[in-house]
Protein backbone atom coordinates (compact mmCIF):
# COMPACT_ATOMS: atom_id res chain seq x y z
CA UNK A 1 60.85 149.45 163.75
CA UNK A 2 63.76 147.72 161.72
CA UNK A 3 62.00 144.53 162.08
CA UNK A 4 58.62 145.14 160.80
CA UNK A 5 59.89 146.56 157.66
CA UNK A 6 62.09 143.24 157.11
CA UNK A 7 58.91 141.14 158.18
CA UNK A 8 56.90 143.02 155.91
CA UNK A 9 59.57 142.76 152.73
CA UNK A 10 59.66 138.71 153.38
CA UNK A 11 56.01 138.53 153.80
CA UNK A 12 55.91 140.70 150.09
CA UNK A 13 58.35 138.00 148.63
CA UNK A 14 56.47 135.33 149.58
CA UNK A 15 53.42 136.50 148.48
CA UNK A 16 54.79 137.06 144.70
CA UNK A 17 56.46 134.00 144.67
CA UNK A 18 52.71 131.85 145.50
CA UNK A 19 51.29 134.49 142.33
CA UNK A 20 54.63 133.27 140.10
CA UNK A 21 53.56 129.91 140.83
CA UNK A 22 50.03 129.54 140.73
CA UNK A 23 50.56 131.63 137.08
CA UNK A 24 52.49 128.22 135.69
CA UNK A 25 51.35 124.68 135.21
CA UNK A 26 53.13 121.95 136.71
CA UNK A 27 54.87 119.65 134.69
CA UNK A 28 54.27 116.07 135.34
CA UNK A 29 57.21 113.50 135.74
CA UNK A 30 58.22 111.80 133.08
CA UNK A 31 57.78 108.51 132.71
CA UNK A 32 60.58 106.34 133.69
CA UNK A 33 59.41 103.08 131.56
CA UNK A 34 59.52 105.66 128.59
CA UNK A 35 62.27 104.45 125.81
CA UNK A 36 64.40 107.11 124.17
CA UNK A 37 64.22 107.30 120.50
CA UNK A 38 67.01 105.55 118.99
CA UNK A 39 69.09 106.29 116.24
CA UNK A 40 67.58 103.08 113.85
CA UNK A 41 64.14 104.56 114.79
CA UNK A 42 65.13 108.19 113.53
CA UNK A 43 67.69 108.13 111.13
CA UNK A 44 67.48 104.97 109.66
CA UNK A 45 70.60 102.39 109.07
CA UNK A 46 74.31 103.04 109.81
CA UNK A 47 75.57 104.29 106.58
CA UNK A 48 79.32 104.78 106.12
CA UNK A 49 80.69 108.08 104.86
CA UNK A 50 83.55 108.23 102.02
CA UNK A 51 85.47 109.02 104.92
CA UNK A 52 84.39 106.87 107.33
CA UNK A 53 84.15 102.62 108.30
CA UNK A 54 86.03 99.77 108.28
CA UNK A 55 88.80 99.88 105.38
CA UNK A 56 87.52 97.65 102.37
CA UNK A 57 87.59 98.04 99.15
CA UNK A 58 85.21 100.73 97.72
CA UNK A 59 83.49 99.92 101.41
CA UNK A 60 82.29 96.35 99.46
CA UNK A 61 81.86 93.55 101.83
CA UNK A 62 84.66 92.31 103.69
CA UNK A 63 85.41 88.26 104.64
CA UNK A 64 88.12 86.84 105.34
CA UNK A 65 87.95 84.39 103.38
CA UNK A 66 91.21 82.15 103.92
CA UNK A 67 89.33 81.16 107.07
CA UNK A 68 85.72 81.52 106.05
CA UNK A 69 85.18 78.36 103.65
CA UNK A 70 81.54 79.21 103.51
CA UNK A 71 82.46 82.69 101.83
CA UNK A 72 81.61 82.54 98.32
CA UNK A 73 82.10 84.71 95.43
CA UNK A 74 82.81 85.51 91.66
CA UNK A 75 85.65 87.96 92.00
CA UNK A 76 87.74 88.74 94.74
CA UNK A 77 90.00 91.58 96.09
CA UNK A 78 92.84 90.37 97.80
CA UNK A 79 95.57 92.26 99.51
CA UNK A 80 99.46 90.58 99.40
CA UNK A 81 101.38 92.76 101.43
CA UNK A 82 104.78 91.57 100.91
CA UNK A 83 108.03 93.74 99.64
CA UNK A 84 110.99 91.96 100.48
CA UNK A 85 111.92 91.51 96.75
CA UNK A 86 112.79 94.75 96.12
CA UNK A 87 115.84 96.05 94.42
CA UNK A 88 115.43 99.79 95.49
CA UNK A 89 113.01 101.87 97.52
CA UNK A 90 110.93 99.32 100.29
CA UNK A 91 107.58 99.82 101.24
CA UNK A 92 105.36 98.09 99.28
CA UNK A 93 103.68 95.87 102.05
CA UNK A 94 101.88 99.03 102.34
CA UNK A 95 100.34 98.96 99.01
CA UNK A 96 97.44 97.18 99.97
CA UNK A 97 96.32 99.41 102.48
CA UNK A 98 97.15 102.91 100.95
CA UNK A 99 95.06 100.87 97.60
CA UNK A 100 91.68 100.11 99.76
CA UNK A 101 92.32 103.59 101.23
CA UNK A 102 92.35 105.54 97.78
CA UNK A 103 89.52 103.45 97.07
CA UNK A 104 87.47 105.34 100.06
CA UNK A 105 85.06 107.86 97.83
CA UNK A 106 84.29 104.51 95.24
CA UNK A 107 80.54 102.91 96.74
CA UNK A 108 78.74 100.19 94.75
CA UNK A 109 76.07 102.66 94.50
CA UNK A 110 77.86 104.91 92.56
CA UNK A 111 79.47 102.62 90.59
CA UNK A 112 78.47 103.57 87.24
CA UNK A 113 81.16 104.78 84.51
CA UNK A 114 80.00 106.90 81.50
CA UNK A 115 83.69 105.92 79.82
CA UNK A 116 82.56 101.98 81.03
CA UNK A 117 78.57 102.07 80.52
CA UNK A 118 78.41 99.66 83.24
CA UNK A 119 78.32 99.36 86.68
CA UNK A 120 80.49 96.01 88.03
CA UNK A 121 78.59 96.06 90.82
CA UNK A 122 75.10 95.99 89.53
CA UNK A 123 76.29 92.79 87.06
CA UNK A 124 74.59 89.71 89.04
CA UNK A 125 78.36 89.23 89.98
CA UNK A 126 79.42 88.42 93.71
CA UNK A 127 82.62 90.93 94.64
CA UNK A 128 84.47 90.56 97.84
CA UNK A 129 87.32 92.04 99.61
CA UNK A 130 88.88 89.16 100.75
CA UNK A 131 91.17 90.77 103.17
CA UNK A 132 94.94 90.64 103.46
CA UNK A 133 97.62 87.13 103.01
CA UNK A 134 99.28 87.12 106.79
CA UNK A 135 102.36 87.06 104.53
CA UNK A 136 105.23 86.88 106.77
CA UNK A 137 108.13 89.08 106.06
CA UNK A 138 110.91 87.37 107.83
CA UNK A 139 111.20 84.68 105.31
CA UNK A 140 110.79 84.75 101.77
CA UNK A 141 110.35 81.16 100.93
CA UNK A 142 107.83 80.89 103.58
CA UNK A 143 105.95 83.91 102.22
CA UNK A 144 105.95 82.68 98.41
CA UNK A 145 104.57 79.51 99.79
CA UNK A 146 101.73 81.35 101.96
CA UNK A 147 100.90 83.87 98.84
CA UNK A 148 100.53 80.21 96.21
CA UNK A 149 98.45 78.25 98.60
CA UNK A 150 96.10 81.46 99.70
CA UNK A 151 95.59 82.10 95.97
CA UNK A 152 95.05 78.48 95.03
CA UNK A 153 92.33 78.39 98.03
CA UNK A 154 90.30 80.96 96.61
CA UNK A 155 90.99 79.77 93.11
CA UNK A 156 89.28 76.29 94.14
CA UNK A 157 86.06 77.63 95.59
CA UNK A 158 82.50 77.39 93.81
CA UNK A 159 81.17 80.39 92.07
CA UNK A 160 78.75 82.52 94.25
CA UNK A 161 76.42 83.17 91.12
CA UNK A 162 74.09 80.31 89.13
CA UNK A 163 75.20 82.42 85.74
CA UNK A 164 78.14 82.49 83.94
CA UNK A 165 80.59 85.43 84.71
CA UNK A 166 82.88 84.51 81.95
CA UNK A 167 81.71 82.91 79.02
CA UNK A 168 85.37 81.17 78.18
CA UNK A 169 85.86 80.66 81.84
CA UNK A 170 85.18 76.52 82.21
CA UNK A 171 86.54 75.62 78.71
CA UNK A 172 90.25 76.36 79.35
CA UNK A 173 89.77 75.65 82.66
CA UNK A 174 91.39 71.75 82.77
CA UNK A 175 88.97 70.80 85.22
CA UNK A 176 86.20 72.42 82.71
CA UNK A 177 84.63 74.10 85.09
CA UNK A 178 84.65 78.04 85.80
CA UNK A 179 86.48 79.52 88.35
CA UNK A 180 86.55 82.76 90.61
CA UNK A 181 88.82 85.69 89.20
CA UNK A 182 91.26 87.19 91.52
CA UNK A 183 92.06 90.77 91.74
CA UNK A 184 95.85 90.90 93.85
CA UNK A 185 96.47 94.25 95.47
CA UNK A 186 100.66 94.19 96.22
CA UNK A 187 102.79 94.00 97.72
CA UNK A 188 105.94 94.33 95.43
CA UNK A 189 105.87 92.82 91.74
CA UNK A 190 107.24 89.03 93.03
CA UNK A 191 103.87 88.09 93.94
CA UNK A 192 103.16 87.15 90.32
CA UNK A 193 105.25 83.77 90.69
CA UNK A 194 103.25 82.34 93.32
CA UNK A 195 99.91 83.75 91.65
CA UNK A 196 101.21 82.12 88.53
CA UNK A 197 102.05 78.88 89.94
CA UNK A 198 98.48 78.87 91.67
CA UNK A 199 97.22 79.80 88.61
CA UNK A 200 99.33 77.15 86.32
CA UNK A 201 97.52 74.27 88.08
CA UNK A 202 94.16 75.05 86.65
CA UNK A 203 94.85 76.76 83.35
CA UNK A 204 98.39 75.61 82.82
CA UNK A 205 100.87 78.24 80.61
CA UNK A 206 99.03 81.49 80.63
CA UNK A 207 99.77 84.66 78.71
CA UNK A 208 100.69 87.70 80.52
CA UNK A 209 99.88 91.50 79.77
CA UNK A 210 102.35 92.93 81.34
CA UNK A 211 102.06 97.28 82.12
CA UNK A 212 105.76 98.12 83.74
CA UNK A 213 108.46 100.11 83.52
CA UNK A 214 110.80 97.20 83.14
CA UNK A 215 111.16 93.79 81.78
CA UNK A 216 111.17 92.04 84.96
CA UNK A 217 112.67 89.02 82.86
CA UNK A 218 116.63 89.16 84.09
CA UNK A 219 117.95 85.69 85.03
CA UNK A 220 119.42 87.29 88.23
CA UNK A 221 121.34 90.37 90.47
CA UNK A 222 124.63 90.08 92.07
CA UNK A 223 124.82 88.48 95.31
CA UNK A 224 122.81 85.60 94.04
CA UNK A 225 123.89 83.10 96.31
CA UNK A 226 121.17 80.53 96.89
CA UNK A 227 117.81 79.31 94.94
CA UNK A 228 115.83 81.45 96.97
CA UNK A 229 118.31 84.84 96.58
CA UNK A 230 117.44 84.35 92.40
CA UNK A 231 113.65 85.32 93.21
CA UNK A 232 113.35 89.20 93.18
CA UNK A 233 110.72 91.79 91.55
CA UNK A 234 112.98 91.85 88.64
CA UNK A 235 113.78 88.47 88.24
CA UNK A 236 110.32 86.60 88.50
CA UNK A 237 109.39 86.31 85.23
CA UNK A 238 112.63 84.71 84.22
CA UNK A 239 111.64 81.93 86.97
CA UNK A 240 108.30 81.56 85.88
CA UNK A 241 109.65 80.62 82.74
CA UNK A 242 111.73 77.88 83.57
CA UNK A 243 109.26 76.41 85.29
CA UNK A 244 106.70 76.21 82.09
CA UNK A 245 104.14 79.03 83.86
CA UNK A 246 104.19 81.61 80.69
CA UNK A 247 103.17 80.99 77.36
CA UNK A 248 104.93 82.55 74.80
CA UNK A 249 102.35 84.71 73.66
CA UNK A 250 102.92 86.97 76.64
CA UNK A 251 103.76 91.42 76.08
CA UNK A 252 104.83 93.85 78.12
CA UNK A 253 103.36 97.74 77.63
CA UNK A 254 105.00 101.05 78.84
CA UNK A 255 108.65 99.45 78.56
CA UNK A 256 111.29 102.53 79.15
CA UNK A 257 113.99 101.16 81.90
CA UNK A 258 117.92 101.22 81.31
CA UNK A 259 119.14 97.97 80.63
CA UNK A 260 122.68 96.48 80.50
CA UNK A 261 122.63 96.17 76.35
CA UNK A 262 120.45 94.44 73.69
CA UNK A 263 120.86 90.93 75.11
CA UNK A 264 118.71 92.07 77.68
CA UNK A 265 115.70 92.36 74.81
CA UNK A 266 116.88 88.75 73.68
CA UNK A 267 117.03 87.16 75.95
CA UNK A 268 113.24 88.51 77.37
CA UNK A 269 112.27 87.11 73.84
CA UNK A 270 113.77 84.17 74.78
CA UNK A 271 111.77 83.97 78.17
CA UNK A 272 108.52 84.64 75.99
CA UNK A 273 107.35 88.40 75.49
CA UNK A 274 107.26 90.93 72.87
CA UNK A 275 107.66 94.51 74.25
CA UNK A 276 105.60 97.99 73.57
CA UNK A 277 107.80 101.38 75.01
CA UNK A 278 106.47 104.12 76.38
CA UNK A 279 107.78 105.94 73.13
CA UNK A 280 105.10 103.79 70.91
CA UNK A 281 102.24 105.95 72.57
CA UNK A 282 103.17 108.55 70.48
CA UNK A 283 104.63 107.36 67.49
CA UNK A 284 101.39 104.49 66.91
CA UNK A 285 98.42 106.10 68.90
CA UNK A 286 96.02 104.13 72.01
CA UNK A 287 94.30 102.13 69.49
CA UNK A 288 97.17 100.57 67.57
CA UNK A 289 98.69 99.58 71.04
CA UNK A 290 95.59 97.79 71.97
CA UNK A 291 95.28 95.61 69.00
CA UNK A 292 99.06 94.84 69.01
CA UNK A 293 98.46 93.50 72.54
CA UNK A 294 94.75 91.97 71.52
CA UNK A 295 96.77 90.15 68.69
CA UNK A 296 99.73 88.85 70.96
CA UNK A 297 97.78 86.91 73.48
CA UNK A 298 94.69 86.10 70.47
CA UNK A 299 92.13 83.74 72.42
CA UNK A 300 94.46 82.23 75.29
CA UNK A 301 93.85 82.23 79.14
CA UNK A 302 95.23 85.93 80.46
CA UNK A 303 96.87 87.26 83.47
CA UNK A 304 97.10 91.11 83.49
CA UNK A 305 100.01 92.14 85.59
CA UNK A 306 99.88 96.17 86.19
CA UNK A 307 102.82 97.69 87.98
CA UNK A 308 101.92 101.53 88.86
CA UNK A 309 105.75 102.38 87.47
CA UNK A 310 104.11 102.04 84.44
CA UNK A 311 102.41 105.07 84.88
CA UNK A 312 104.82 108.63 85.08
CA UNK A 313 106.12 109.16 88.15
CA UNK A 314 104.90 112.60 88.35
CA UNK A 315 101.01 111.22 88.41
CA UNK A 316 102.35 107.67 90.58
CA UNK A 317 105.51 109.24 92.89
CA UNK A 318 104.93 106.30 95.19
CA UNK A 319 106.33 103.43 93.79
CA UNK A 320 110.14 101.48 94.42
CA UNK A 321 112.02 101.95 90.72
CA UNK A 322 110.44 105.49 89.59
CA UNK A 323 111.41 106.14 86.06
CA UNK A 324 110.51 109.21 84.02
CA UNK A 325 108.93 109.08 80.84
CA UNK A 326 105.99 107.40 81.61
CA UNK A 327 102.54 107.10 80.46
CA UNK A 328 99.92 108.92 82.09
CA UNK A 329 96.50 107.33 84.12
CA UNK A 330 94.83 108.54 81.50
CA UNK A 331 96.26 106.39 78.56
CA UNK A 332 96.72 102.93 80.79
CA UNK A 333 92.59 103.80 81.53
CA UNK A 334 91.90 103.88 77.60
CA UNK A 335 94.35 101.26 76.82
CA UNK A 336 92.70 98.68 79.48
CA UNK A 337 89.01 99.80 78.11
CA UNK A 338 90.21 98.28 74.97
CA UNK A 339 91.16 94.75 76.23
CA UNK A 340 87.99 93.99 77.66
CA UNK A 341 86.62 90.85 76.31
CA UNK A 342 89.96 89.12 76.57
CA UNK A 343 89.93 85.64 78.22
CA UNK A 344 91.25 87.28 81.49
CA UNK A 345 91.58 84.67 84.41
CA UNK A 346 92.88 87.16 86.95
CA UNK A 347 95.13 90.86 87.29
CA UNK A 348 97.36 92.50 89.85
CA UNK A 349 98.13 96.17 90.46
CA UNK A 350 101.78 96.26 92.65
CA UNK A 351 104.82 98.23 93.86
CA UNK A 352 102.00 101.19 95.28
CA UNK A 353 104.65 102.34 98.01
CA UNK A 354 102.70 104.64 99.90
CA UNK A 355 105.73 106.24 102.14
CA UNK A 356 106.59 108.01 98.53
CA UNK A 357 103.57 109.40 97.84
CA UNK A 358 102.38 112.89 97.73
CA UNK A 359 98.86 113.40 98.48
CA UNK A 360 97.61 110.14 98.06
CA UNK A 361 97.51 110.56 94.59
CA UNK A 362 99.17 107.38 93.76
CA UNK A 363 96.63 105.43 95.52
CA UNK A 364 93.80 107.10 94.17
CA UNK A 365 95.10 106.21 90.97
CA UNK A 366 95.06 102.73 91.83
CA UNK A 367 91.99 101.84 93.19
CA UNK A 368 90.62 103.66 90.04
CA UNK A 369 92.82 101.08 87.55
CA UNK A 370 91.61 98.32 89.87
CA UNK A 371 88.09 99.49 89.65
CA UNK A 372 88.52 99.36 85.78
CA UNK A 373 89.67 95.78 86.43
CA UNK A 374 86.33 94.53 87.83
CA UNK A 375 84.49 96.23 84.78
CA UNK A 376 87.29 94.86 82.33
CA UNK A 377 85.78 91.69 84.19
CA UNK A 378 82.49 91.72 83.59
CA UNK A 379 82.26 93.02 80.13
CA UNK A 380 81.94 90.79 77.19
CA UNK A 381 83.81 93.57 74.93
CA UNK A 382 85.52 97.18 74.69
CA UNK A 383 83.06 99.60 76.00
CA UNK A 384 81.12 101.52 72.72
CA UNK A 385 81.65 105.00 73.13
CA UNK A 386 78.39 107.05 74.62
CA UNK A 387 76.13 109.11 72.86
CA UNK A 388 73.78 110.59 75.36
CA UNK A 389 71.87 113.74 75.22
CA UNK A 390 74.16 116.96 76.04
CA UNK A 391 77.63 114.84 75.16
CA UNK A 392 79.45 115.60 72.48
CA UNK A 393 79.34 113.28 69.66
CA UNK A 394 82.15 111.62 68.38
CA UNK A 395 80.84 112.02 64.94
CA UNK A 396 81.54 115.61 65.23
CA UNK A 397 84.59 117.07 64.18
């Protein structure tokens, strides 16, 4: 009797299973010549995050451009990653990354600066990242020669745009034509001698503003044994000198180191600058610091050297010669607002040592300053304050 009940049971099963069925459509194969939707056709182009993409500056376009002779531009970020001039605390070859790295949350499309009114970008004005010198760091002579020629390379190549991006650019040039501006990202401060030789052989002696800590003017350090041993991140100015590369209309800014005694001052005098201390921030104010500095270089060709030391080491922890007492971002920001319009022919921001940095803070601050540089660049004069609906006025007291 068992068996009828289990035949009976199946036959049941079955039977609900055909009415489960025949209750649902079937659902036809899909078609194997049928494409998935891609990401292009859904979400558009592959845009980079803040976070996110290749590391370049302010995620601009990238070339190298030491190999790529066809790469063309107006102004160009390029990284020297060389520290084997230091006196102190190494680390600086790192500078150029932990720079392009603060630089991560800048995007030409949010360029724009209310404290600038422009946006370098958006200035008919080709900008590249031109990548890194393969500076090598086993020899120095090697790597000064390496950091002039890459520099004079770049130096020699044709504008990208038909229009002027400087109007005084081609009439101190000695070929009288107009060059590209470079933007250096060190690397430790020594990389100005072989920028200023590069730069020498266009524009001859050039005055330098010069944002430090120190004087970077000293003839030498113990141990000095050979030609080579004489060229350090203190000494290089000294050098330059000698060799008829600064004109002696040249200042330093933010001055506050130790020094051995008041020859030291002399003899940086001697080598061609005037100095501005930290101190004078206080006692003279922002705006009578820029026109001292406006005055001191007047209408010559300019390099604008900016080591982060300049800035206090509890905003910029991450540099080689810390020294306390300095000023902050905020004041270098205003100070460099106000030199805008200067015959600039090129800047630097070194000695960013990122292993001492807390944060990233110092290389945010950086890539901010050299973000400031390409506006300083493209603007004919210091930025007029704003006056836009909801701000408050500066007429107001």
């Amino acid at each position: 009797m068992s068996w009828i009940m289990n035949r009976r049971i199946v036959f049941s099963a079955i039977i609900a299973l055909a009415v489960v069925v025949s209750g649902h459509q079937q659902q036809a194969l899909r078609d194997p010549h049928e494409q998935p939707e891609t990401w292009l056709s859904k979400y558009g182009k592959q845009i980079d995050q803040t976070f996110s993409g290749p590391l370049a500056f302010s995620h601009m376009d990238y070339v190298r451009c030491l190999e790529d002779e066809s790469a063309a531009f107006d102004i160009a970020v390029l990284g020297m990653p060389f520290d084997t001039g230091t006196s102190y605390r190494p680390g600086a070859r790192f500078g150029p990354y932990a720079i392009r790295s603060g630089s991560r949350r800048q995007r030409a499309t949010r360029g724009y600066s209310l404290a600038w009114g422009n946006n370098p970008y958006e200035q008919d004005t080709k900008i590249l990242d031109c990548g890194d010198v393969p500076v090598i760091p086993f020899d120095n002579s090697l790597a000064m020669d390496q950091m002039e020629v890459a520099y004079s390379t770049l130096l020699a190549r044709p504008l990208a745009s038909n229009t002027s991006a400087w109007a005084q650019g081609a009439a101190l040039a000695k070929d009288g034509r107009e060059h590209p501006r470079i933007i250096s990202l060190g690397g430790d401060h020594t990389i100005v001698l072989p920028i200023l030789r590069a730069l020498n052989k266009v524009y001859g002696p050039v005055s330098v503003i010069h944002f430090d800590a120190h004087l970077d003017t000293w003839g030498g350090y113990p141990g000095t044994v050979t030609e080579q041993s004489r060229i350090t991140h203190g000494t290089f100015f000294y050098i330059a000198n000698e060799e008829g590369l600064v004109a002696n209309s040249s200042i330093h800014a933010g001055i506050r180191c130790k020094l051995e005694g008041i020859g030291d001052i002399e003899n940086d005098e001697s080598v061609g600058f005037h100095f501005i201390t930290s101190d004078d921030i206080d006692d003279h104010g922002v705006a009578a610091i820029i026109e001292r500095i406006r005055t001191r270089v007047g209408d010559t060709p300019v390099y604008l050297s900016f080591d982060i030391d300049v800035i206090d080491p509890g905003l910029a922890p991450a540099t080689g010669t810390p020294e306390a007492g300095g000023w902050t971002s905020r004041e270098v920001k205003r100070i460099i607002r106000g030199l805008a319009g200067l015959n600039f022919i090129g800047a630097d921001i070194v000695e960013v040592a990122p292993a001492y940095d807390h944060a990233e803070i110092t290389g945010t601050a950086a890539a901010d300053i050299v973000h400031d540089f390409l506006s300083m660049f493209v603007s004919q004069g210091p930025p007029k304050p704003p006056n836009l609906p909801g701000m408050w006025s500066r007429d107001e007291h």
